[in-house]
C-alpha atoms as a PDB file:
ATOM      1  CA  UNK A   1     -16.373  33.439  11.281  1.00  0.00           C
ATOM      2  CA  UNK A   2     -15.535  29.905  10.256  1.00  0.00           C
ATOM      3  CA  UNK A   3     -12.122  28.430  10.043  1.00  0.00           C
ATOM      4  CA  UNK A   4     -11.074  26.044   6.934  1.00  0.00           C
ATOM      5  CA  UNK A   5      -7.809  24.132   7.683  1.00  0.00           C
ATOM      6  CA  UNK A   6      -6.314  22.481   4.439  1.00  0.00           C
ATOM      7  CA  UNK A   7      -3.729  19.814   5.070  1.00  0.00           C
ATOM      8  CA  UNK A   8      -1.727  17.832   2.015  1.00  0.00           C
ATOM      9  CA  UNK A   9       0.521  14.961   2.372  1.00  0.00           C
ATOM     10  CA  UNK A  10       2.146  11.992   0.956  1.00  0.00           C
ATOM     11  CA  UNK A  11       2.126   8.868   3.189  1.00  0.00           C
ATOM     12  CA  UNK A  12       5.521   7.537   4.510  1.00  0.00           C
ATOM     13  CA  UNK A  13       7.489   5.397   3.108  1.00  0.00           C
ATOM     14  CA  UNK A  14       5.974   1.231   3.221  1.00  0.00           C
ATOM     15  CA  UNK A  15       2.566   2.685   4.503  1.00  0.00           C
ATOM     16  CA  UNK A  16      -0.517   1.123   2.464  1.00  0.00           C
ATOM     17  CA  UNK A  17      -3.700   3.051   1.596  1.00  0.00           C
ATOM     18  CA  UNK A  18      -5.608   0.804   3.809  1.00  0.00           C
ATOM     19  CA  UNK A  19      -3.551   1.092   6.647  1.00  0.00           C
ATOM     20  CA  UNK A  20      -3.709   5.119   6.483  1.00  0.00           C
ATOM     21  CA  UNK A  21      -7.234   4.768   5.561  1.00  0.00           C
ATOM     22  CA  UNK A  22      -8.236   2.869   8.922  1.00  0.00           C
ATOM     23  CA  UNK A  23      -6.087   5.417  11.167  1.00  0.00           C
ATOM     24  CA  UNK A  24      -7.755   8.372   9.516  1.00  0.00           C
ATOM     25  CA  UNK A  25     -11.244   6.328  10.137  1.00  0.00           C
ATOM     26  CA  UNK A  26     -10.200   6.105  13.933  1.00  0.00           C
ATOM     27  CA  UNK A  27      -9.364   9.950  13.698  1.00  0.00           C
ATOM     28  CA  UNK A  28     -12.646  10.741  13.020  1.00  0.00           C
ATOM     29  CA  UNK A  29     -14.689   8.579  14.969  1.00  0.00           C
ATOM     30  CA  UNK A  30     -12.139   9.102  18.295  1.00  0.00           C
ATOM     31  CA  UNK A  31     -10.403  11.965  18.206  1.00  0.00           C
ATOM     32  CA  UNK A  32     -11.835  15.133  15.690  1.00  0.00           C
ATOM     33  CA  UNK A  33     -15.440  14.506  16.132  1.00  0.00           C
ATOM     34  CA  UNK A  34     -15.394  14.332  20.134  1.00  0.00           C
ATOM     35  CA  UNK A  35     -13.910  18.600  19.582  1.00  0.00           C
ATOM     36  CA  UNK A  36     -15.811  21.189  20.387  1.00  0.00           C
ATOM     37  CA  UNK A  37     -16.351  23.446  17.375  1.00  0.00           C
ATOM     38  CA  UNK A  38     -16.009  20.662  14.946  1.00  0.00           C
ATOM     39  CA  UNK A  39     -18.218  21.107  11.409  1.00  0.00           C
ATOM     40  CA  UNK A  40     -16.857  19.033   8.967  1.00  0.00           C
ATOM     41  CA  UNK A  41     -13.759  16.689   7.857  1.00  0.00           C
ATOM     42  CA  UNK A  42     -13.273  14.980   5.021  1.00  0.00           C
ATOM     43  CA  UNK A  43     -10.257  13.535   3.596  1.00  0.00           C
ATOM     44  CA  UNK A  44      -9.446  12.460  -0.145  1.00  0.00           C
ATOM     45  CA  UNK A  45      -6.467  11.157  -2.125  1.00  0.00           C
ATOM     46  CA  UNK A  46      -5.431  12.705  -5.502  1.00  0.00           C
ATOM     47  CA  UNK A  47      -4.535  10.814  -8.633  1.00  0.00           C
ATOM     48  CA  UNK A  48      -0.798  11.501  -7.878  1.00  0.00           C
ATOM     49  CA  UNK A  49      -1.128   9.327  -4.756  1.00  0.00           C
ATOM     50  CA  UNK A  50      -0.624  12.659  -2.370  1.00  0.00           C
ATOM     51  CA  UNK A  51      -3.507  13.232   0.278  1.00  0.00           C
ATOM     52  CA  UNK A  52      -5.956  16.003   1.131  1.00  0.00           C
ATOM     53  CA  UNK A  53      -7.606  16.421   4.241  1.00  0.00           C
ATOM     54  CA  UNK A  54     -10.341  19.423   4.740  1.00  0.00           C
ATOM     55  CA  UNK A  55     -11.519  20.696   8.131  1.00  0.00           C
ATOM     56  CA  UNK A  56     -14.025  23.114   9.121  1.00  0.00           C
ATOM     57  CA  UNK A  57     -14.298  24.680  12.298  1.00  0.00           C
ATOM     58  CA  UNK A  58     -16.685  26.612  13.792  1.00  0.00           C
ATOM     59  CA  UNK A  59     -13.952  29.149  15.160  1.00  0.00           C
ATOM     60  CA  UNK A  60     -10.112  29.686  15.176  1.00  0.00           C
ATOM     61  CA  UNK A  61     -10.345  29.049  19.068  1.00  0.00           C
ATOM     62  CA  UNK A  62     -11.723  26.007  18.242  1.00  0.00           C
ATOM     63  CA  UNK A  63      -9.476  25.079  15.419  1.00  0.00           C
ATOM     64  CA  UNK A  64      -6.556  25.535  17.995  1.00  0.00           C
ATOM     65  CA  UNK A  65      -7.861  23.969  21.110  1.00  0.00           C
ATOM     66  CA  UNK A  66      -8.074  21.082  18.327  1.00  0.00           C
ATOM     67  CA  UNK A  67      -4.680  20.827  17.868  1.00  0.00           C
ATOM     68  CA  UNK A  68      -3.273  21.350  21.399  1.00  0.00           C
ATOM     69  CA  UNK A  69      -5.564  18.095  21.784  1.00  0.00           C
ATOM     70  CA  UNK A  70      -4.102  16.244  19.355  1.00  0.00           C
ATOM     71  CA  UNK A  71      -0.508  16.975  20.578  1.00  0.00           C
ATOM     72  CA  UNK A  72      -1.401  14.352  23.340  1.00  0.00           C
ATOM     73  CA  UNK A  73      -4.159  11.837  21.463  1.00  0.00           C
ATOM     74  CA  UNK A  74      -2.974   8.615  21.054  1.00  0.00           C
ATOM     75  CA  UNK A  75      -4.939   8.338  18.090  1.00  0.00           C
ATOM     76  CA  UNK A  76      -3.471  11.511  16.296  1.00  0.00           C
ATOM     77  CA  UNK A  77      -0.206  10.674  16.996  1.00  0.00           C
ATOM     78  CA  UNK A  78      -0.820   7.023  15.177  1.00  0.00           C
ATOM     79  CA  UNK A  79      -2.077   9.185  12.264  1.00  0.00           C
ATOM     80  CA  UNK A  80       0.764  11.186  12.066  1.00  0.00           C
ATOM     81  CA  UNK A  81       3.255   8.792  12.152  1.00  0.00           C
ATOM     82  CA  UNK A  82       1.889   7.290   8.609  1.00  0.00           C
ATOM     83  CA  UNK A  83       2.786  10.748   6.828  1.00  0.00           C
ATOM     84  CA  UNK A  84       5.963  11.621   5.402  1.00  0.00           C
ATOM     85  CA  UNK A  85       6.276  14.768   7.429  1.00  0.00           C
ATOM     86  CA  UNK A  86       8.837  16.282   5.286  1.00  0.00           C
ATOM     87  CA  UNK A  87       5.572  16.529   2.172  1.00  0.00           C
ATOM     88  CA  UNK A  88       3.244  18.543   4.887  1.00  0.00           C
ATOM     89  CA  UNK A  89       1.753  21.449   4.000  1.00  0.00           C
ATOM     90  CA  UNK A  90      -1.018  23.043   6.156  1.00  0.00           C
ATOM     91  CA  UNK A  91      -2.922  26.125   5.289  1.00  0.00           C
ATOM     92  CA  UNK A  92      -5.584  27.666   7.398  1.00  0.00           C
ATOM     93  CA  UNK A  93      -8.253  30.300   6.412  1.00  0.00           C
ATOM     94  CA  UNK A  94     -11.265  32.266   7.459  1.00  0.00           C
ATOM     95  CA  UNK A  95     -14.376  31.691   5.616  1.00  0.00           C
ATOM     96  CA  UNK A  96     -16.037  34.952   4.496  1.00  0.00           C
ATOM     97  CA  UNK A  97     -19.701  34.551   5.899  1.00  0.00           C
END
């Protein structure tokens, strides 16, 4: 079974869209798409300014070798520092096929 990870967030304080925008680019390109297991990611920003980003894995053991990885990825780390860490939410799930 698949894994779904569901992150929200508001950027931190002084960060521009275009700013988070090209770090979440580099994510993708660098970091996420080089794991094993990776399906799908896609991020998107509501109209109240907070952010959405959607993962699918292709198993939980994938979904958390993921994120031991980007414990120590330079690239992940510069994403995370552009979120206000105190609006995180993460939620992850188990598809049903």
């Amino acid at each position: 079974m698949g894994i779904i990870d569901i992150t929200t967030f508001s950027l931190a304080a002084g960060v521009a869209d275009e700013e988070f925008r090209l770090a979440d680019a580099a994510m993708q390109t660098e970091h996420i798409y080089q794991q094993p297991g990776i399906v799908r990611r896609t991020t998107a920003r509501g109209d109240d300014g907070r952010w959405l980003v959607v993962t699918l894995w292709a198993s939980r053991p994938d979904a958390e070798a993921a994120d031991a990885a980007a414990s120590s990825d330079e690239v992940a780390t510069r994403l995370t520092g552009l979120i206000d860490v105190a609006t995180l939410t993460s939620a992850r799930h188990e598809t049903l096929d």
